[in-house]
Protein backbone atom coordinates (compact mmCIF):
# COMPACT_ATOMS: atom_id res chain seq x y z
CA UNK A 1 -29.10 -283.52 -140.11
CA UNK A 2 -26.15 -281.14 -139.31
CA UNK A 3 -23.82 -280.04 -142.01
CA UNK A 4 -19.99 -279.49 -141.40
CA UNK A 5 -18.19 -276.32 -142.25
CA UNK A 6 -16.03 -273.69 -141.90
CA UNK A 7 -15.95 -270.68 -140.69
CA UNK A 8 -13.55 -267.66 -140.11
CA UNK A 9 -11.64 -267.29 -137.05
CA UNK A 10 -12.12 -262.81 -136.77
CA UNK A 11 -15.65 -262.88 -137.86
CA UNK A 12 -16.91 -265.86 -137.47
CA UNK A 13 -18.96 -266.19 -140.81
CA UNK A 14 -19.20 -269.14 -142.48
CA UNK A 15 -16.91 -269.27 -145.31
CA UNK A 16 -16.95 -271.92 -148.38
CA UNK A 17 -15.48 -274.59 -148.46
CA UNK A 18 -11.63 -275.18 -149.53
CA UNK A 19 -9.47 -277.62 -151.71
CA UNK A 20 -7.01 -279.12 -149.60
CA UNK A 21 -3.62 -276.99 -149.17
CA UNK A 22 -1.14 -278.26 -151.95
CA UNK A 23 2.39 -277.59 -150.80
CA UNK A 24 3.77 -274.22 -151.06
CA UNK A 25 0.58 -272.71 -150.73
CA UNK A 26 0.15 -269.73 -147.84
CA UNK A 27 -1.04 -271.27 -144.50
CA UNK A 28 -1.28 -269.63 -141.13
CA UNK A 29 -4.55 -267.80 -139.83
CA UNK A 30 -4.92 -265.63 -142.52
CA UNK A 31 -5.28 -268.13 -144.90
CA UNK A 32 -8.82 -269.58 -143.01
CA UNK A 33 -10.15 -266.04 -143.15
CA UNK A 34 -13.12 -265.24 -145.08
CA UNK A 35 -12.93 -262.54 -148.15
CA UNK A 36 -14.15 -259.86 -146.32
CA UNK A 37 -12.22 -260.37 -143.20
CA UNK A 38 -8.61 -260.77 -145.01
CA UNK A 39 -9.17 -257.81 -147.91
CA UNK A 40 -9.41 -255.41 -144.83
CA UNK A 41 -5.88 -255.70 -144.18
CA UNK A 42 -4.36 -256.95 -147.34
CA UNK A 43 -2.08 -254.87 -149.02
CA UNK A 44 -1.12 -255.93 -153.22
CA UNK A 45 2.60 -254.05 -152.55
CA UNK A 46 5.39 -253.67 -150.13
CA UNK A 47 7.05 -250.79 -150.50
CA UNK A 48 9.94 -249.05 -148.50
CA UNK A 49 9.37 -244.64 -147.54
CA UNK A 50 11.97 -243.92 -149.47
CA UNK A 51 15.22 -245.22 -151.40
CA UNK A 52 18.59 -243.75 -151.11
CA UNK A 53 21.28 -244.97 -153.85
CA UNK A 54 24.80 -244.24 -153.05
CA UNK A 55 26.64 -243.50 -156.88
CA UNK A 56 30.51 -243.22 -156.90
CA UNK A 57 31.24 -239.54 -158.06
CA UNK A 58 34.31 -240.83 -159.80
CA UNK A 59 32.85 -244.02 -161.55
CA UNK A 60 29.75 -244.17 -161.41
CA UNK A 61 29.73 -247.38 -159.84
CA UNK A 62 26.53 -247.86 -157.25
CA UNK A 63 26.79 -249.12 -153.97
CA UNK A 64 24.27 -252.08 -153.16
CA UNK A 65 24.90 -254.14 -150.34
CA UNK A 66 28.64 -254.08 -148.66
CA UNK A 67 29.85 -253.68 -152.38
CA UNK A 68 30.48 -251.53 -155.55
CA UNK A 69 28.54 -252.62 -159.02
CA UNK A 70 29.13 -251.20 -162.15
CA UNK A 71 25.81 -251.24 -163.62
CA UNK A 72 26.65 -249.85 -166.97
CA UNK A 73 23.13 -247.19 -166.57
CA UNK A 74 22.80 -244.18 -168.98
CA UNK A 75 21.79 -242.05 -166.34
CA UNK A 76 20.65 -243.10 -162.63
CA UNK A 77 16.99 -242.88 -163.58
CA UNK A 78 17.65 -246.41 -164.61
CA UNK A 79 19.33 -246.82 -161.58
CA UNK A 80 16.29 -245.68 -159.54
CA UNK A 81 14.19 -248.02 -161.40
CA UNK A 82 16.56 -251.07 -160.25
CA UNK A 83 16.55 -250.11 -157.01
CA UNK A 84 12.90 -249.79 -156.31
CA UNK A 85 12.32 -253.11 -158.10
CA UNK A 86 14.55 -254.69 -156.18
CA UNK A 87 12.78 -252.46 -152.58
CA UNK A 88 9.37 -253.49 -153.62
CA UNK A 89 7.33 -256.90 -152.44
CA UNK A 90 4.55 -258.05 -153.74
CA UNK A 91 2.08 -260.20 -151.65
CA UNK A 92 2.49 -264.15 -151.22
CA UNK A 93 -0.89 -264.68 -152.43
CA UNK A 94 -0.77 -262.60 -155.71
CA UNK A 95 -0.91 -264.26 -159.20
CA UNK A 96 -0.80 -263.03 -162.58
CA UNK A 97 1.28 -259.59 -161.23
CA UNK A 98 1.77 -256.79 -163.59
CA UNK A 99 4.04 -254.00 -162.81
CA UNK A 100 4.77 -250.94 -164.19
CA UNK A 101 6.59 -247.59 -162.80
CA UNK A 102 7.03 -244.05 -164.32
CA UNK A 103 10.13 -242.17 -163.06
CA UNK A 104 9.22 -238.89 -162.17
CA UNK A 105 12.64 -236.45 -162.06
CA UNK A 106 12.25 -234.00 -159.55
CA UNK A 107 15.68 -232.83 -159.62
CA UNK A 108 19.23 -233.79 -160.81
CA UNK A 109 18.99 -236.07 -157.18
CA UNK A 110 15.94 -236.96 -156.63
CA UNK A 111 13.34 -239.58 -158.46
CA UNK A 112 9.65 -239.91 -157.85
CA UNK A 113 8.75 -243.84 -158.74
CA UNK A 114 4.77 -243.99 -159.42
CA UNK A 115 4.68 -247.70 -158.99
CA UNK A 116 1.32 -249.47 -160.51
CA UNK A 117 0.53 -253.12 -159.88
CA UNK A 118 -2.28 -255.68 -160.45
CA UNK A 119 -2.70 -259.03 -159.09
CA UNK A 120 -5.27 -262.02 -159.02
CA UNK A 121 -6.15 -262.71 -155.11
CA UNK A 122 -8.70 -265.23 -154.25
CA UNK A 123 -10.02 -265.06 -157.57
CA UNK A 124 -10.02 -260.85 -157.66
CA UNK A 125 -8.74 -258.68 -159.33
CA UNK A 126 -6.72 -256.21 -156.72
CA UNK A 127 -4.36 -253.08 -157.93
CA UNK A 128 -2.15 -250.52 -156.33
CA UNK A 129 -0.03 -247.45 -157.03
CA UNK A 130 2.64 -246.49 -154.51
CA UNK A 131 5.10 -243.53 -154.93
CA UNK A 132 8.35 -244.13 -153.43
CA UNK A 133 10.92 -241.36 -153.75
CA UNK A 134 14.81 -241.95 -154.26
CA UNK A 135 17.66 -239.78 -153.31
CA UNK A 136 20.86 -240.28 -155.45
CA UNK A 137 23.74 -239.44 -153.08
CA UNK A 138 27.23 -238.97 -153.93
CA UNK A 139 30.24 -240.84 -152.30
CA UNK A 140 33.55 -242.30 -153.25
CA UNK A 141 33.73 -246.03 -154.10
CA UNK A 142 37.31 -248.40 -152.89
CA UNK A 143 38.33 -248.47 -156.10
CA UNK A 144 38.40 -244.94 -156.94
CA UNK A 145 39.78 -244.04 -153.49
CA UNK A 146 42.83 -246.71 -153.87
CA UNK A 147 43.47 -244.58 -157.32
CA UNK A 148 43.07 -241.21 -155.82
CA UNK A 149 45.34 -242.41 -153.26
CA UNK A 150 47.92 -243.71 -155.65
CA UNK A 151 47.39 -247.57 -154.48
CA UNK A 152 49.31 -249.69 -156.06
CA UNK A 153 50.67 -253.69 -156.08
CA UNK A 154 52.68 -254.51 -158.66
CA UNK A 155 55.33 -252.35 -161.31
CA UNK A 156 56.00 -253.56 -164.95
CA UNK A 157 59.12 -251.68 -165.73
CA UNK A 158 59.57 -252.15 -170.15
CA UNK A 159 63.28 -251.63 -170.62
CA UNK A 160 65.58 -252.95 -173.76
CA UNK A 161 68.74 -254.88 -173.93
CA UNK A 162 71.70 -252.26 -174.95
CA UNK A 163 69.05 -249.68 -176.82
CA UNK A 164 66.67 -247.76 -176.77
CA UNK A 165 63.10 -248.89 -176.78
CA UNK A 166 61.60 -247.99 -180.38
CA UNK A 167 58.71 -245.18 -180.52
CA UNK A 168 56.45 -248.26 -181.37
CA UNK A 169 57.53 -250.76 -178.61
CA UNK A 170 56.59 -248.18 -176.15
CA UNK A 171 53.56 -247.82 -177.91
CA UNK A 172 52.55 -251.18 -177.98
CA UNK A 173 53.86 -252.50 -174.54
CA UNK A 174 51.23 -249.54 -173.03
CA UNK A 175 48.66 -250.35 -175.48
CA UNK A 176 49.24 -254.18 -174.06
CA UNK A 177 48.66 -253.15 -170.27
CA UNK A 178 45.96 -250.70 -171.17
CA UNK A 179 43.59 -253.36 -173.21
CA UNK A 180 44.28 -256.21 -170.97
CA UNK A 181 43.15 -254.04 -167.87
CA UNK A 182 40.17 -252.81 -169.64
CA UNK A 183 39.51 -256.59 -170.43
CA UNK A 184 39.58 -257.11 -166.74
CA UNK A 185 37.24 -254.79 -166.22
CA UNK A 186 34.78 -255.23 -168.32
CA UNK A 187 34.73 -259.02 -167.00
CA UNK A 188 33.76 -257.22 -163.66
CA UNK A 189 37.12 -257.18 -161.97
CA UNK A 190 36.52 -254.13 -160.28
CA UNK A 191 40.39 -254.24 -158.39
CA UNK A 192 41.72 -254.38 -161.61
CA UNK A 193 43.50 -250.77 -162.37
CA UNK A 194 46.41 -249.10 -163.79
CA UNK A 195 47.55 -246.37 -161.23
CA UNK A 196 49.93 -244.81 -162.67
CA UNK A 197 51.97 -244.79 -166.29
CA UNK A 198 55.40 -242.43 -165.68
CA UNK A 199 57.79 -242.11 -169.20
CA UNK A 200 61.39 -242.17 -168.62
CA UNK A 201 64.39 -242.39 -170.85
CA UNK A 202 64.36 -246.17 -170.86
CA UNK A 203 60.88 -246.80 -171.03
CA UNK A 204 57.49 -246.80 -168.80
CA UNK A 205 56.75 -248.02 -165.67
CA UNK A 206 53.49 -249.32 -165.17
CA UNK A 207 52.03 -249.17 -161.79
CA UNK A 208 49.12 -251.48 -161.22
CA UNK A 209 46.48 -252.77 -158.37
CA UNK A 210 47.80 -255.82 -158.14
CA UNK A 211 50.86 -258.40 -158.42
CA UNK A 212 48.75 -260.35 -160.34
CA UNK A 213 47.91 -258.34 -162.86
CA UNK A 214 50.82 -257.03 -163.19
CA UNK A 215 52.71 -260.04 -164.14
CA UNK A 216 49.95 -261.03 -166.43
CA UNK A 217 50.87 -257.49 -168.34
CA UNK A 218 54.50 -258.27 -168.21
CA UNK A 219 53.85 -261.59 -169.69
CA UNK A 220 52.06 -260.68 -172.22
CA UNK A 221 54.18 -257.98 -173.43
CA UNK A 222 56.96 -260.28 -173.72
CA UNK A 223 55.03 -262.49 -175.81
CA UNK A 224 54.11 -259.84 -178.23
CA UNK A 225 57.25 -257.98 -178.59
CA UNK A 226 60.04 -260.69 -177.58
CA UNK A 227 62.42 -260.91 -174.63
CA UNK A 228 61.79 -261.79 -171.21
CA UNK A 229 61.25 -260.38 -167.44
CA UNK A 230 62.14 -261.05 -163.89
CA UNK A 231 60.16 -260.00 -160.72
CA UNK A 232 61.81 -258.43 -157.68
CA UNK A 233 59.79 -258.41 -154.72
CA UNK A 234 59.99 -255.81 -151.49
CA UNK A 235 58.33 -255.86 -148.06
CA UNK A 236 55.93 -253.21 -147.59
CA UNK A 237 53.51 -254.14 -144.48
CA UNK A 238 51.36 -256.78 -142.88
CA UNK A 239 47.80 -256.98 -143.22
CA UNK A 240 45.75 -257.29 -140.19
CA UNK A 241 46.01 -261.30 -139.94
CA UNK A 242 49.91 -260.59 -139.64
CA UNK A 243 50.71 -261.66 -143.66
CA UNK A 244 53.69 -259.88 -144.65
CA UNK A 245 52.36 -258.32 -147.83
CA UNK A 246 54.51 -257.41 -151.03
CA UNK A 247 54.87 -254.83 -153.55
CA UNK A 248 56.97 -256.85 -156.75
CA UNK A 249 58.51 -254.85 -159.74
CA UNK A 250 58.38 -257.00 -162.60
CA UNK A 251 61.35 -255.88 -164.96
CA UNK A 252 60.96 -256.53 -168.85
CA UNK A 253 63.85 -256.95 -170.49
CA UNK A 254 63.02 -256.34 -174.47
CA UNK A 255 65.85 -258.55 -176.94
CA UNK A 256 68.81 -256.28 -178.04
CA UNK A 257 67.48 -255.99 -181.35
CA UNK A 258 64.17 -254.19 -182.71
CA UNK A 259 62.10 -255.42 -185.75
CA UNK A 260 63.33 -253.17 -188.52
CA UNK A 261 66.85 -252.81 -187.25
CA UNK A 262 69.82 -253.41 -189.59
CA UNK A 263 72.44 -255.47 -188.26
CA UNK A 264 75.61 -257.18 -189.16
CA UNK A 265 76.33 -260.65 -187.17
CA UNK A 266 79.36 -260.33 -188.61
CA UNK A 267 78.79 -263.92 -190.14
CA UNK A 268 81.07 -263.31 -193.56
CA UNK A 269 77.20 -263.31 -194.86
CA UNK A 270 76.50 -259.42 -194.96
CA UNK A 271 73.42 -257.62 -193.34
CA UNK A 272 70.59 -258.39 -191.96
CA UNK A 273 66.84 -256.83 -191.69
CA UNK A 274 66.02 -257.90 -188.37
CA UNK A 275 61.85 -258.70 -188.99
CA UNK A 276 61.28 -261.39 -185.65
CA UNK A 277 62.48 -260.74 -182.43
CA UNK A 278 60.28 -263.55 -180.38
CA UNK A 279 62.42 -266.78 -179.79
CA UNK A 280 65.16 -266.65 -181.90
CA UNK A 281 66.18 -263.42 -184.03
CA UNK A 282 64.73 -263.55 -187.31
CA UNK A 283 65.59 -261.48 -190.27
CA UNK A 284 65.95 -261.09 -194.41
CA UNK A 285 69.81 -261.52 -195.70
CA UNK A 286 69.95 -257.65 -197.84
CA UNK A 287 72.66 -258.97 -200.32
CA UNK A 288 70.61 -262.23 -201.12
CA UNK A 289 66.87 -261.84 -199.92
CA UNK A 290 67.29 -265.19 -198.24
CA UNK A 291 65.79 -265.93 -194.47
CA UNK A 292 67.95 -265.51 -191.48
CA UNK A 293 67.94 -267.09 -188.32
CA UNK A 294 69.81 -266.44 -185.21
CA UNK A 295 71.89 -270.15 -184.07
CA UNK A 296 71.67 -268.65 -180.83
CA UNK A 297 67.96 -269.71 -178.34
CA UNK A 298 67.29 -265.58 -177.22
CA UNK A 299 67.04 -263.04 -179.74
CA UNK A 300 69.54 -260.68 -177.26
CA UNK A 301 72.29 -263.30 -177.78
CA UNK A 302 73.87 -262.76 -180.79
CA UNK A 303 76.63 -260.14 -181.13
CA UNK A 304 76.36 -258.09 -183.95
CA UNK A 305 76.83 -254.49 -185.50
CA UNK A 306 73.98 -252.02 -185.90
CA UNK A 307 74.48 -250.39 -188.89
CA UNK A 308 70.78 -248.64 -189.02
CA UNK A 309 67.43 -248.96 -189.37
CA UNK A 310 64.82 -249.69 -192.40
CA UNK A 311 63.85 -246.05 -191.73
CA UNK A 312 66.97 -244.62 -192.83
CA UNK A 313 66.58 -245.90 -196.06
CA UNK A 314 65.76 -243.99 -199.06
CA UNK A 315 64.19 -244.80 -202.43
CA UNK A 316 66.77 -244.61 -205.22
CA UNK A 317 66.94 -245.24 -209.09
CA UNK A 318 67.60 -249.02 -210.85
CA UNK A 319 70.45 -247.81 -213.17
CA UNK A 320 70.54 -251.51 -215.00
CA UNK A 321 70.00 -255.02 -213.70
CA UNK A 322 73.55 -256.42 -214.78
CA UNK A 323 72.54 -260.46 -214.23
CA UNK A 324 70.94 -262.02 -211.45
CA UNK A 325 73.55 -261.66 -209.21
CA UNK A 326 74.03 -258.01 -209.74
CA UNK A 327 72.44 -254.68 -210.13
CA UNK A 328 73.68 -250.91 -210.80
CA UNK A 329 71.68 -248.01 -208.87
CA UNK A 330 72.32 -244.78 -207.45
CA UNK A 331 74.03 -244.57 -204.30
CA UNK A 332 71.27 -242.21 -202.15
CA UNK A 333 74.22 -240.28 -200.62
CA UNK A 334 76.64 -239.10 -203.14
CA UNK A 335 74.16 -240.30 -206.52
CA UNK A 336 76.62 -241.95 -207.99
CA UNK A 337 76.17 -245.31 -210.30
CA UNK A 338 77.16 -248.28 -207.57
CA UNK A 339 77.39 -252.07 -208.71
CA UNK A 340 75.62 -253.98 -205.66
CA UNK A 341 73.90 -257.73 -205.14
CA UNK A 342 70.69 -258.34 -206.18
CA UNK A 343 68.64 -259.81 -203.46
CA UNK A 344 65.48 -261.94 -204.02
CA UNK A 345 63.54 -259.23 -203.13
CA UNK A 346 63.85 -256.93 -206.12
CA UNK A 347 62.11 -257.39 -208.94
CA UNK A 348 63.52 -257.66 -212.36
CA UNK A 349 61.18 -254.81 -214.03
CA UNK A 350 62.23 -252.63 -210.93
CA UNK A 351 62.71 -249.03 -211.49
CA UNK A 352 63.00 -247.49 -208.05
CA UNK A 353 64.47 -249.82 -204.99
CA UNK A 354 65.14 -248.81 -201.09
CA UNK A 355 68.66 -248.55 -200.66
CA UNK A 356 70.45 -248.00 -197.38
CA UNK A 357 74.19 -246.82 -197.10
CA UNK A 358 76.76 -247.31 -194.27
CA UNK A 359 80.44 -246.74 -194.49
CA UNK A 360 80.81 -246.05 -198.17
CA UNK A 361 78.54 -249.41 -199.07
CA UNK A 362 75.48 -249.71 -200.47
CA UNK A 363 72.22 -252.19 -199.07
CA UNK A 364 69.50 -252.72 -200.56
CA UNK A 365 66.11 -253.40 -198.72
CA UNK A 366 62.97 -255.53 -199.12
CA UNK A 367 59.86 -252.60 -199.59
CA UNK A 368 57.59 -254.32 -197.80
């Protein structure tokens, strides 16, 4: 009696006999050859000659594909490991691979990678080691080249109603553009850059990389420090599918009056420590202590007197606290005993208060 098997198509050996494919599993000829026939040309590892990695001189972004990644390495020895991970293939048939590599730096631009593997294949145990040398290259990446060039979109332009913007509001309107870029970036929005920052008289402009993001800036400046902003676009080109493409200056107006100014709304009520400047214009009454709050919707609306700021006000000496309506201190100017209202804000065990003097009068000022 004859018995039915298999044998292998190159050699023509019997071979044992096999489960029935499950799906997914290798097929073709190779798979019906017999151990001997298919170790002769199996190979564990697919690896490339070499590996060239393209790192932005200016960034340090690397190039993979048609784009620009910010991989975030410490040095581009990680970067050579990534790549070659991502070069090498390991055979269909392999199960159980283990992998390991040991970066060999042969200079500031070149890597060795001694690559080791180990797989289970037909039941063996196979290994490798492959060598594959990478060449970091230098280039420039879009995004540094569109800075370099001086690219930009979109201008914030921070400005102030009938002043001067404070020391602080230009501090913080630049420290708003500056964090909400960087939070742009680190989100991987790699188009997302400030250009340029030029001081003038009346404030910064911002240049940016994008109308976008610039009216996200301006927006959010106005939320933090009051006011509001309008956007004036101009016609610079068309892009190649004919779309007329704009550059848009996005003006912020800040309101008329900065926290810490001293006003008078001229209101019958006395002065007022402006301390809110979003929505309507806040502020503490000096002669009473009591809140104030602008009638009008915008903070610039109201029309009122500057008289100062807390920062010209000095500490001066409680002479006597007469009732609770009144109290005698030392004008800072000329030091002489003046009877003035005691706000809310002054304690009665008080011996020092801020006082602030305009025009021959006296104000006193919250501390804090």
């Amino acid at each position: 009696m004859s018995e039915s098997r298999e044998f292998c198509p190159r050699c023509g050996g019997a071979v044992p006999e096999r489960r029935e494919p499950l799906p997914g599993d290798p097929g073709g000829r190779d798979a019906l050859l017999c151990d001997d026939c298919y170790f002769e040309d199996f190979e564990l590892v697919d690896a490339p000659d070499r590996i060239e990695v393209l790192v932005c001189s200016g960034c340090g972004a690397v190039r993979r594909g048609e784009s620009w990644r910010d991989v975030g390495a410490r040095d581009y020895t990680d970067v050579a490991v990534d790549e070659v991970a991502e070069a090498l293939g390991v055979h269909v048939d392999a199960e159980e691979v283990e992998w390991g590599v040991e970066p060999e730096q042969v200079d500031e631009n070149n890597v060795r990678m001694h690559c080791h593997f180990s797989g289970v294949v037909r039941g063996t145990l196979r290994s490798a080691e492959v060598t594959v040398p990478v060449k970091i290259s230098r280039g420039t990446c879009d995004r540094c080249g569109r800075i370099a060039g001086g690219y930009y979109a979109g201008t914030v332009q921070v400005r102030a109603d009938e002043r001067d913007l404070t020391p602080a509001e230009r501090a913080e309107a630049l420290d708003i553009a500056e964090s909400y870029v960087a939070d742009q970036e680190a989100d991987g929005d790699r188009e997302a850059f400030i250009t340029e920052v030029k001081e003038t008289d009346d404030g910064p402009d911002v240049k940016l990389s994008s109308n976008r993001l610039a009216q996200n800036v301006a927006t959010r400046i106005t939320d933090a420090l009051g006011g509001s902003f309008e956007s004036y676009p101009t016609l610079v080109t068309e892009d190649g599918d004919g779309n007329e493409v704009y550059r848009v200056t996005f003006a912020v107006r800040l309101p008329r009056y900065a926290e810490g100014e001293i006003i008078d709304p001229e209101d019958g009520d006395g002065p007022v420590l402006v301390t809110g400047v979003s929505g309507r214009l806040q502020g503490v009454r000096l002669a009473t202590g009591e809140a104030y709050t602008s009638e009008f919707e915008e903070a610039a609306a109201p029309d009122a007197i500057r008289l100062g700021t807390r920062g010209d006000a000095a500490e001066t000496t409680v002479v006597t606290v007469e009732d609770e309506n009144a109290i005698q201190v030392l004008d800072p100017v000329t030091y002489e005993a003046k009877t003035v209202p005691n706000p809310d804000f002054v304690g009665g065990d008080a011996d020092s208060v801020l006082a602030f003097e305009h025009g021959g009068e006296v104000h006193l000022v919250p501390k804090e």
